[in-house]
Protein backbone atom coordinates (compact mmCIF):
# COMPACT_ATOMS: atom_id res chain seq x y z
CA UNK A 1 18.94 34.50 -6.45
CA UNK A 2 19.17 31.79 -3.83
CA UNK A 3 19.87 33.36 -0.34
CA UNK A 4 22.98 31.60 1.49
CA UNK A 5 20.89 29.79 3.99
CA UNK A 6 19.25 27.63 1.12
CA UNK A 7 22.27 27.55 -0.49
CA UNK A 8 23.23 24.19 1.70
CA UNK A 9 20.15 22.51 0.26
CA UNK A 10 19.71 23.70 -3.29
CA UNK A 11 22.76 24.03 -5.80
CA UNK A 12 21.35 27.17 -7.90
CA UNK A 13 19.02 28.21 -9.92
CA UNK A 14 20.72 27.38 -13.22
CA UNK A 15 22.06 24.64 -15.24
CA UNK A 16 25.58 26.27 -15.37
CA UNK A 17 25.04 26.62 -11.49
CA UNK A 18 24.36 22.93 -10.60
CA UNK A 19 27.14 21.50 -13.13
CA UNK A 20 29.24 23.99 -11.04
CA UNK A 21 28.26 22.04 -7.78
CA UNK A 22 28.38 18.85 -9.45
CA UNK A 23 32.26 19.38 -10.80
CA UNK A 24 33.05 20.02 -7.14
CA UNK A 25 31.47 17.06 -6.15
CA UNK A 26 33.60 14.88 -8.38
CA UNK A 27 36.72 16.15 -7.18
CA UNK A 28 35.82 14.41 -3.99
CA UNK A 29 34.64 11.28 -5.32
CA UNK A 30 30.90 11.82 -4.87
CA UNK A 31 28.76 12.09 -8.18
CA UNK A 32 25.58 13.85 -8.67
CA UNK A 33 22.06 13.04 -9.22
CA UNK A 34 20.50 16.09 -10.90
CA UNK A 35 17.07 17.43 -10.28
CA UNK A 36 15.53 20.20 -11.55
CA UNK A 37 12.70 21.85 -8.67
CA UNK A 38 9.29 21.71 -9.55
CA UNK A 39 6.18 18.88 -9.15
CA UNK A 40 2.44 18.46 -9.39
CA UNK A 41 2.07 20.68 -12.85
CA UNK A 42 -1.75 21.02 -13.93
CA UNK A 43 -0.33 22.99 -16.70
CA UNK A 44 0.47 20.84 -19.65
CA UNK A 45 2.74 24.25 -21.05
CA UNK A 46 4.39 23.90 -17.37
CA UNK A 47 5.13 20.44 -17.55
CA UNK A 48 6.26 20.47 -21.31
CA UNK A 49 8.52 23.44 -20.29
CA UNK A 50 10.09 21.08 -17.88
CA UNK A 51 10.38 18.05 -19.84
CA UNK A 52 12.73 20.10 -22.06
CA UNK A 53 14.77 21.53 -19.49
CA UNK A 54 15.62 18.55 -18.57
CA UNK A 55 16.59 17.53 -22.33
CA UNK A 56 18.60 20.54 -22.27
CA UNK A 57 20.08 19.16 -18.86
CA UNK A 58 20.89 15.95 -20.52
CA UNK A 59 22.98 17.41 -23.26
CA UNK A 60 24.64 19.33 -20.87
CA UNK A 61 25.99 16.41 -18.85
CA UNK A 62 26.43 14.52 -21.99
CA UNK A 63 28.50 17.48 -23.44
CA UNK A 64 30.87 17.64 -19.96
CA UNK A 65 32.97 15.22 -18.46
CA UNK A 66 31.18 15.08 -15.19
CA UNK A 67 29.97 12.17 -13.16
CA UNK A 68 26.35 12.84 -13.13
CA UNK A 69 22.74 11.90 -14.01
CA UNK A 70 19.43 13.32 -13.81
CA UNK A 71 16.45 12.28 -11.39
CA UNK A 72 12.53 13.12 -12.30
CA UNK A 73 9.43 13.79 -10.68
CA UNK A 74 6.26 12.50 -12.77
CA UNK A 75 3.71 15.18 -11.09
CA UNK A 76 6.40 17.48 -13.03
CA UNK A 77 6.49 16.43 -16.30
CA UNK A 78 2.93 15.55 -16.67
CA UNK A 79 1.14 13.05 -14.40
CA UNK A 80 -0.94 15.04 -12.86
CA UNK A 81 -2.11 16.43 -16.09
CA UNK A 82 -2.53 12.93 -17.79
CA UNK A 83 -0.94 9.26 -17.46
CA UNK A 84 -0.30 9.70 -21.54
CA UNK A 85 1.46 12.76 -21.04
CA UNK A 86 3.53 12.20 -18.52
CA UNK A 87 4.76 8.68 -20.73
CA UNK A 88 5.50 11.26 -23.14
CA UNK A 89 7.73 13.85 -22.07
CA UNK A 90 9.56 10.76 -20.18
CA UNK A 91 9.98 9.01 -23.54
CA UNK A 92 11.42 11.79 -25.25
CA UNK A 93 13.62 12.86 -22.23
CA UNK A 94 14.72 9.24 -22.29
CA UNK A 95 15.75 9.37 -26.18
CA UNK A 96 17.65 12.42 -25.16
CA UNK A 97 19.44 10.59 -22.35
CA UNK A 98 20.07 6.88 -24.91
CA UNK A 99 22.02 10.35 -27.63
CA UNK A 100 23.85 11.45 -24.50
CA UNK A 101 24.92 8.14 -22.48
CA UNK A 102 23.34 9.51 -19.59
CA UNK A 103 21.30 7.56 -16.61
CA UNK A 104 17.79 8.47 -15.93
CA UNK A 105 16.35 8.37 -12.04
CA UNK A 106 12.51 8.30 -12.07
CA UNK A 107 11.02 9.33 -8.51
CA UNK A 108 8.52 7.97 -6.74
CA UNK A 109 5.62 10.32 -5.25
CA UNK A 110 2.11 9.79 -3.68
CA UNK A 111 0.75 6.38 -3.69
CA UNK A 112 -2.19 7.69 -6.37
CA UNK A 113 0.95 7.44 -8.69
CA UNK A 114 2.76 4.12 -8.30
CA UNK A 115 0.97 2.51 -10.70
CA UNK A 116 1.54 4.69 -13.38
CA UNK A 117 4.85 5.64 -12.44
CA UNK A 118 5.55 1.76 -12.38
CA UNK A 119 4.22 1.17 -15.89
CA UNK A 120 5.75 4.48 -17.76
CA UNK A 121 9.04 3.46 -16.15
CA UNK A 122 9.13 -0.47 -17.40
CA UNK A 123 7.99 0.76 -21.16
CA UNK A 124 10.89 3.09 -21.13
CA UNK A 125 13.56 0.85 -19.65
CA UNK A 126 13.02 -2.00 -21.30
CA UNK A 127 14.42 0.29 -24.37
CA UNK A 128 17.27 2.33 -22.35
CA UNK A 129 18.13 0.31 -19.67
CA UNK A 130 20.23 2.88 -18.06
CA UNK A 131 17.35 4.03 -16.17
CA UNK A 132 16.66 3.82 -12.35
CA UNK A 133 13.20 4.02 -10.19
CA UNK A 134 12.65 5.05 -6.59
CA UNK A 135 10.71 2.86 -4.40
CA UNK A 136 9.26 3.30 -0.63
CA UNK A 137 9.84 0.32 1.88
CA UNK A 138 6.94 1.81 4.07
CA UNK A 139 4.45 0.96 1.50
CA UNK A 140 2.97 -2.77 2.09
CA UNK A 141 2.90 -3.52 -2.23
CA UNK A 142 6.69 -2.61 -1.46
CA UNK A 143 7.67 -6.38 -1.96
CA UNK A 144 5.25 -7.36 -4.94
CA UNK A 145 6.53 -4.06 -6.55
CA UNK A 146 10.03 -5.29 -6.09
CA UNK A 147 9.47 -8.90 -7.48
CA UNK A 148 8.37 -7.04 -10.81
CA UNK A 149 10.95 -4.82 -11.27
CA UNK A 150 14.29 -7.26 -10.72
CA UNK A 151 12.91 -8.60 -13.96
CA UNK A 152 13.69 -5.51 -15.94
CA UNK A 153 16.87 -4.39 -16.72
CA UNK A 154 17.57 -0.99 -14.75
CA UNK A 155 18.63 0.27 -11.12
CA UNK A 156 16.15 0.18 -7.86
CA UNK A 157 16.59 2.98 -5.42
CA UNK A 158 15.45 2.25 -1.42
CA UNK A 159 14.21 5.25 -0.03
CA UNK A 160 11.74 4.99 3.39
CA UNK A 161 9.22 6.96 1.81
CA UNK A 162 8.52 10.87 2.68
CA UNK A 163 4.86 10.77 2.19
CA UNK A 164 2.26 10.50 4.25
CA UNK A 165 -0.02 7.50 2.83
CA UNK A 166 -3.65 5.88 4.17
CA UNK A 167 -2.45 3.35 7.30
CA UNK A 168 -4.32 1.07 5.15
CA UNK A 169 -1.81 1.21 2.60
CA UNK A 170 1.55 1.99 4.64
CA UNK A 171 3.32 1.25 7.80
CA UNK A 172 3.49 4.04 9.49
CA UNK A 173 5.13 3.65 12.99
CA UNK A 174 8.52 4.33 12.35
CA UNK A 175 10.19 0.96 13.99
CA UNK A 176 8.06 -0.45 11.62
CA UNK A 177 8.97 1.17 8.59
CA UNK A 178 12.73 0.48 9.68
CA UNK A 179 12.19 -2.93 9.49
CA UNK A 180 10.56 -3.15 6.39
CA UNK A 181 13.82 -1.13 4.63
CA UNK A 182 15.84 -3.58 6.17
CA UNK A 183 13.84 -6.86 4.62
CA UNK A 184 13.74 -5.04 1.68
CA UNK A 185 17.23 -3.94 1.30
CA UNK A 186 17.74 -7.95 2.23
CA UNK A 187 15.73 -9.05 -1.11
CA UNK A 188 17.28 -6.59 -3.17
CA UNK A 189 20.44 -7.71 -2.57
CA UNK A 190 19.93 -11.16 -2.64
CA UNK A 191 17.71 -10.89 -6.19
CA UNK A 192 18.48 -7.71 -8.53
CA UNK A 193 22.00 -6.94 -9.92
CA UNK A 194 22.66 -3.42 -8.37
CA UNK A 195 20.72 -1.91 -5.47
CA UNK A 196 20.86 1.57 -4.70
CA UNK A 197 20.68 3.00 -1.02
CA UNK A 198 18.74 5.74 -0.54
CA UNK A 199 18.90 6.67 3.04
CA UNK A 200 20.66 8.75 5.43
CA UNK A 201 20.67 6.18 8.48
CA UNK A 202 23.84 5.15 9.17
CA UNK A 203 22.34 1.65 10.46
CA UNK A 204 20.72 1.45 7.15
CA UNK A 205 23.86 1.85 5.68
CA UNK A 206 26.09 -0.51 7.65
CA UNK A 207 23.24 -3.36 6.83
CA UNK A 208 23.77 -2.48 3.17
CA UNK A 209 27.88 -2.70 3.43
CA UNK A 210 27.04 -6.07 5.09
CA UNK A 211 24.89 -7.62 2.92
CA UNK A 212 27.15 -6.28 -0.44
CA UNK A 213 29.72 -8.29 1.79
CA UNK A 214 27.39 -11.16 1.98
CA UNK A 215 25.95 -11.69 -1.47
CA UNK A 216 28.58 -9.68 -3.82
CA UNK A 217 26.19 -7.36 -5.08
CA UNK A 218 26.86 -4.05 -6.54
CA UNK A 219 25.77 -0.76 -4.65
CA UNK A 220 25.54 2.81 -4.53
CA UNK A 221 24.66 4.99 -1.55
CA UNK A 222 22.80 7.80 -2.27
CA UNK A 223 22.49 11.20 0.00
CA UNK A 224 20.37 14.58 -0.15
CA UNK A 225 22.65 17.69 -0.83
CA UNK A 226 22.81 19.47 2.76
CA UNK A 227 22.74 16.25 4.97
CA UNK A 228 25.54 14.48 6.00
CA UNK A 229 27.65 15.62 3.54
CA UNK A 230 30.72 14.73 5.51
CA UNK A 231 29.88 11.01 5.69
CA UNK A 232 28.95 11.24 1.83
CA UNK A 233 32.60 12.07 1.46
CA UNK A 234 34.16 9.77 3.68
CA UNK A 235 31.70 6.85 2.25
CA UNK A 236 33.11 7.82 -1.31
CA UNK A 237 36.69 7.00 -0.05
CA UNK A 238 35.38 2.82 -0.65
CA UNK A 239 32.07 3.11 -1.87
CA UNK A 240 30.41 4.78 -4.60
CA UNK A 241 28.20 7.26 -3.19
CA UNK A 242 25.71 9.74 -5.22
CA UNK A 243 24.54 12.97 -3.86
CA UNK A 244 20.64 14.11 -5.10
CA UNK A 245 21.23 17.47 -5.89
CA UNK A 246 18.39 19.85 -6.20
CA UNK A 247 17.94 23.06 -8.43
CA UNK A 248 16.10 25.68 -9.88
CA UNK A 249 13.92 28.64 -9.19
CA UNK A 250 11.27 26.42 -6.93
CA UNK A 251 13.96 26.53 -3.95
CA UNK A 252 11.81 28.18 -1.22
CA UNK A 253 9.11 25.14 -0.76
CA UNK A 254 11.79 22.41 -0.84
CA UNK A 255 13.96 24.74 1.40
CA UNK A 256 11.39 24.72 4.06
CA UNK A 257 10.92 21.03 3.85
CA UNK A 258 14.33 19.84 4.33
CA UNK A 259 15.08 22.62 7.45
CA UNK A 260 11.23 20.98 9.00
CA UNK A 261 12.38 17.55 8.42
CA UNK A 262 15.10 17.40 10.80
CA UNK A 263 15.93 19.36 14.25
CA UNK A 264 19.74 20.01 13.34
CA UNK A 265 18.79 21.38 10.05
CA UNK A 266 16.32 23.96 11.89
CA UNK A 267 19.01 24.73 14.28
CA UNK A 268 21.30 25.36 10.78
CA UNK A 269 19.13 27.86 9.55
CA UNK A 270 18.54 29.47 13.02
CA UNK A 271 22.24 30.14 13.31
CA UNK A 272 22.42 31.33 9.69
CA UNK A 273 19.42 33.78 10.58
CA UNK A 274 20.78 35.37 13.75
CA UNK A 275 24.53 35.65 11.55
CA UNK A 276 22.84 37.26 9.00
């Protein structure tokens, strides 16, 4: 069972659990991104196990009336075990989705994985287009990576990036990496049909408001459960606004992340500690 001071981070440990959270997202306007906890498999009986979870996930959302979809991590459904079976399980969770009518978010990890992340995603898009993949503005490929997937049909999320990648390969100054979301967010509006903001930064996401004023061109703003959930609410009033909502019984690791991250999350869970 998930103590109460992860429970502002991670939505349960269940399906029933995170449909729960999701339904009372809805009623204010904010709609869920799905993702079950768990990454870097060496297992092949792990990551299979996953795969159909999230099947079963699919049908779930498919079988409700909620406003929801699901998000992936390759390392958990097979890339670290194999490129082959990782293309797999996300082919057959991406039948399941094309039954169901349901959108499919592929994350982006490690920059050992963009390329195969990159090519599983356009063979599976190309037949469901109702898929969506996560890309990080502080790589430098960022922009070629972009220029190849506004060709396909599909959604691009913006995120920073949350990894820690060779200087040789990344910006990593963080004024820097600031201004490469920004240029980035600027092509994506101007060139692909919906962008999707992944960030927290409310500069980040007054740029995007502007340049959907600008160019026309849809949008969604997309938040981690646990941060700024006010402002994810208020944003939904106009906007549409998805929040990533973790689950599952792989809550402790991703717990500790998200309260190291950020100084007023620590402070959250310091309070909840000396309440407890």
């Amino acid at each position: 069972m998930i103590p109460p001071i992860a429970s502002r981070f991670v939505a349960g440990e269940s399906i029933p659990a995170v449909l729960d959270h999701t339904r009372e997202l809805n009623e204010g306007n904010v709609k869920g991104i799905l993702n079950l906890l768990g990454e870097h498999y060496d297992s092949p009986t792990d990551a299979a196990a996953d795969a159909a979870t999230y099947r079963e996930l699919v049908e779930e959302i498919g079988r409700s009336d909620l406003d929801a979809c699901i998000s992936i991590k390759p390392s958990q459904i097979g890339l670290d075990v194999g490129a082959e079976v990782f293309a797999e399980h996300l082919a057959a969770i991406r039948e399941t989705a094309a039954e169901h009518d349901v959108f499919v978010w592929v994350d982006m990890e490690d920059h050992t994985t963009i390329d195969d992340t990159l090519d599983a995603f356009e063979a599976n898009v190309t037949a469901y287009p109702k898929m969506g993949l996560c890309v990080q503005a502080n790589m430098k490929r960022t922009r070629e990576d972009l220029k190849r997937l506004v060709d396909l049909p599909g959604k691009v999320r913006l995120v920073k990036g949350a990894y820690d990648p060779p200087k040789a390969l990344a910006y990593r100054d963080k004024a820097r990496v600031n201004e490469a979301y920004r240029e980035e967010l600027e092509y994506l509006f101007e060139h692909a049909d919906h962008v999707a903001v992944g960030s927290h930064d409310p500069a980040m996401i007054d740029h995007a408001i502007e340049l959907h004023e600008q160019h026309g061109t849809p949008f969604e703003i997309q938040m981690l459960m646990g941060v700024r959930e006010d402002a994810q609410f208020d944003l939904a009033r106009e906007y549409e606004v998805y929040q990533y909502v973790p689950y599952g019984d792989k809550w402790l690791s991703y717990f500790y992340r998200r309260v190291m991250e950020r100084k007023e999350n620590a402070l959250f869970a310091l309070r909840a500690i000396l309440q407890g």
